[in-house]
Protein backbone atom coordinates (compact mmCIF):
# COMPACT_ATOMS: atom_id res chain seq x y z
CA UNK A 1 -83.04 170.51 -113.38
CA UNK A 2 -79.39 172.07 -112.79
CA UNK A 3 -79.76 175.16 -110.70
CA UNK A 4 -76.91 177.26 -109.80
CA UNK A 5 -77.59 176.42 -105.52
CA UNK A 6 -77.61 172.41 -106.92
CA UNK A 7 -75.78 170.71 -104.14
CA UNK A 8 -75.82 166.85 -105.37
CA UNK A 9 -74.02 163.58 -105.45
CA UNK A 10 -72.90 161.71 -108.81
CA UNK A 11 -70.52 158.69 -109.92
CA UNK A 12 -68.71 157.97 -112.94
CA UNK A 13 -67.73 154.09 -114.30
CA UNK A 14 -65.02 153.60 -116.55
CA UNK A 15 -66.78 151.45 -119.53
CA UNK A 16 -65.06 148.67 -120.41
CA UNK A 17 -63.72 147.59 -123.29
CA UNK A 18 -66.51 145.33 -124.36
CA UNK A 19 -69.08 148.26 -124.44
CA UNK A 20 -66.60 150.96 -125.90
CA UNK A 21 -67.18 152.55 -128.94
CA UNK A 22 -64.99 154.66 -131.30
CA UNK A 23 -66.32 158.77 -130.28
CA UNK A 24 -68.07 156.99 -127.15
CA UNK A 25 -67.68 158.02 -123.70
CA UNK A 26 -64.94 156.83 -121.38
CA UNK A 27 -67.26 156.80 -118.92
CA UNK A 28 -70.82 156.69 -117.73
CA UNK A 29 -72.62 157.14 -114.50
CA UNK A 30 -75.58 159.20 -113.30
CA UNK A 31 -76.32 162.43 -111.39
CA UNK A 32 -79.06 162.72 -108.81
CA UNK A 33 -81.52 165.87 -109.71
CA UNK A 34 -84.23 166.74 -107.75
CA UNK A 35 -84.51 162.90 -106.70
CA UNK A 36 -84.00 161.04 -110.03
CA UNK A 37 -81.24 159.65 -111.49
CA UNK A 38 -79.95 161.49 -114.93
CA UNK A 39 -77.29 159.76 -117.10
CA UNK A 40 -74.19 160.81 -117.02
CA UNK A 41 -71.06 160.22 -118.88
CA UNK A 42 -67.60 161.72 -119.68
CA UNK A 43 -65.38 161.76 -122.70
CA UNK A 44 -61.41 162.05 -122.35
CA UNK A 45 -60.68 164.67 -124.03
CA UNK A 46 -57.05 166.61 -124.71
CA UNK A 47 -56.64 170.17 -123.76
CA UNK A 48 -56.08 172.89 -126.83
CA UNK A 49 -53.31 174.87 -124.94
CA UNK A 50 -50.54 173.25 -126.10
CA UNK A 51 -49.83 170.99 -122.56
CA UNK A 52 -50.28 167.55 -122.50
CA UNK A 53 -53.10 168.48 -120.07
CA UNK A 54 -56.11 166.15 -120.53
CA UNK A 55 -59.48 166.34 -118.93
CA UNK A 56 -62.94 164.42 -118.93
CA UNK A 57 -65.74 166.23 -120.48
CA UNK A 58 -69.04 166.07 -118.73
CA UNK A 59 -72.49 165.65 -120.46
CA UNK A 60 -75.13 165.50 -117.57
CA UNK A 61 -78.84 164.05 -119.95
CA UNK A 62 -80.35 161.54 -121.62
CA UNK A 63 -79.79 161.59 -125.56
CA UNK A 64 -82.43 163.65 -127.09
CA UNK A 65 -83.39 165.75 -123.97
CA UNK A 66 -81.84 169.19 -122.65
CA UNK A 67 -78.33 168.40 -121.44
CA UNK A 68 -75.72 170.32 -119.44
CA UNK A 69 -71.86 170.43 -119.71
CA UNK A 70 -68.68 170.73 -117.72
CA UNK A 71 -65.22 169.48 -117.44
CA UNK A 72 -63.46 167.35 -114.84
CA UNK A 73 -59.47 167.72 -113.96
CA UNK A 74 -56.98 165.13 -112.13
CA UNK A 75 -55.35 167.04 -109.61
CA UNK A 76 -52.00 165.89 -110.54
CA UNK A 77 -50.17 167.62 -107.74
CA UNK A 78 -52.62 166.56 -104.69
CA UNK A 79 -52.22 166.80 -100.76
CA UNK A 80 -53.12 164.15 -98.75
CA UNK A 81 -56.84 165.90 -98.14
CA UNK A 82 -57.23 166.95 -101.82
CA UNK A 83 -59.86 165.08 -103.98
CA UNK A 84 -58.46 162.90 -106.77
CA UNK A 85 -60.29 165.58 -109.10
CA UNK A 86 -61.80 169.21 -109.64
CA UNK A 87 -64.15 171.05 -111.89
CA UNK A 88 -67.05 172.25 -113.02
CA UNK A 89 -70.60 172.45 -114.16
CA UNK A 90 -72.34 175.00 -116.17
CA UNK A 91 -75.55 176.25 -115.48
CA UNK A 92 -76.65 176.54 -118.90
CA UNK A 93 -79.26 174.16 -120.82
CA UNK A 94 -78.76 173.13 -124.25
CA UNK A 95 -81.15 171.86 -126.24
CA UNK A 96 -80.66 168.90 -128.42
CA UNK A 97 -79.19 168.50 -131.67
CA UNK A 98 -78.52 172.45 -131.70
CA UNK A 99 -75.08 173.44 -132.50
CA UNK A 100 -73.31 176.64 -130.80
CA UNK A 101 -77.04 177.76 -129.17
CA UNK A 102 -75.38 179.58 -126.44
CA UNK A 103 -73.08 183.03 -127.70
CA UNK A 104 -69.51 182.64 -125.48
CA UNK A 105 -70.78 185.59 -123.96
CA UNK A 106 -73.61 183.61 -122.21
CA UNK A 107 -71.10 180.65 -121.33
CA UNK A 108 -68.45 183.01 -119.69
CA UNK A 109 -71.85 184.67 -118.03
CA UNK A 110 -73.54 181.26 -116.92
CA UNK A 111 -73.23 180.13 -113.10
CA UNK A 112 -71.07 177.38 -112.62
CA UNK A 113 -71.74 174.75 -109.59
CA UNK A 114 -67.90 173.40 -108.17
CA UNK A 115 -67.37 169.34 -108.56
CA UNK A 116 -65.08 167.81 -106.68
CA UNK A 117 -64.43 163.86 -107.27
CA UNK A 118 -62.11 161.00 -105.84
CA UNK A 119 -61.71 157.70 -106.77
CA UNK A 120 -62.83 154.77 -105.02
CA UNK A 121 -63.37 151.00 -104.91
CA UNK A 122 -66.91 148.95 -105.15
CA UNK A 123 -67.77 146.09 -103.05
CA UNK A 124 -66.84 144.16 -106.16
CA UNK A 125 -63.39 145.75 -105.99
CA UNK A 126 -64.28 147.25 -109.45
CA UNK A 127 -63.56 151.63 -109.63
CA UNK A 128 -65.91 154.36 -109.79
CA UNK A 129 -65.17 158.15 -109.44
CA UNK A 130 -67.48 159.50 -106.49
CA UNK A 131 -68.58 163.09 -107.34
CA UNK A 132 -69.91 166.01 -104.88
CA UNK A 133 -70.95 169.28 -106.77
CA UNK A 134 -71.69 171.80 -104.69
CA UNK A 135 -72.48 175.65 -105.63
CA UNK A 136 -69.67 177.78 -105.82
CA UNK A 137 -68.85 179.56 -102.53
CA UNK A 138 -69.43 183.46 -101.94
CA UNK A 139 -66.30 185.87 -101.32
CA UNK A 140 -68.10 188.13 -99.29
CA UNK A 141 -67.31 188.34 -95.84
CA UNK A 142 -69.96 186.60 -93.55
CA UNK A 143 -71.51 189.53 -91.12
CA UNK A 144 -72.60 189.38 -87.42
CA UNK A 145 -76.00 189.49 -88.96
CA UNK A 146 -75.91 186.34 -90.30
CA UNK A 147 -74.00 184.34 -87.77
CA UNK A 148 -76.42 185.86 -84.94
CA UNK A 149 -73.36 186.26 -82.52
């Protein structure tokens, strides 16, 4: 289960053109959750703003179960340090096969857990998109309480 303190690992392959399907995803991985691996895969999809800003769309379940969503973005003007990628998850289940469950209200509401990804090469020298998500980090200001000195 996604919980908004979820600090995890995941990985994304692109699917090849063999095993791509018209609507399919672009590409498919898996997320560790509380130990187990839960499919994961992300569509290419284009941005409704008017930009020619595109961005992967993340469905983190298996078909038929309760699923959770977020979006992935190239960081197309990177530092050196920077990962290949940002986003996001949401922190909101959805059941399956129910259309608009959640009111936008509850979306904009919903804890979101930070996912940061960069690209990288297999022993194979095949590519795979290496993703931390981490929850998102607090603004307040961190007191002599906590740090003990």
């Amino acid at each position: 289960m996604l919980t908004e303190a979820t600090r995890t690992t995941a990985v994304l392959f692109p699917v090849d053109e063999d095993h791509a399907r018209e609507n399919g995803p672009t590409f498919t991985g898996s997320i560790k959750l509380e130990g187990v691996s839960v499919p994961l895969s992300a569509f290419l999809k284009d941005a409704k703003n008017g930009t020619d800003t595109r961005y992967l769309d993340l469905s983190i379940g298996a078909k038929g179960q309760v699923h959770y969503s977020g979006r992935l973005f190239r960081n197309e003007k990177k530092g050196t340090k920077s990962p290949d990628y940002t986003g996001y998850l949401v922190v909101l289940p959805m059941s399956p096969d129910v259309k608009n469950e959640h009111s936008d209200k509850e979306w904009e509401a919903a804890p979101r857990l930070t996912v940061f990804g960069r690209r990288t090469r297999n022993a194979d020298n095949s590519v795979r998109i290496a993703l931390d998500v981490l929850p998102q980090r607090s603004n307040e200001t961190v007191s002599d309480e906590e740090v003990g000195f």
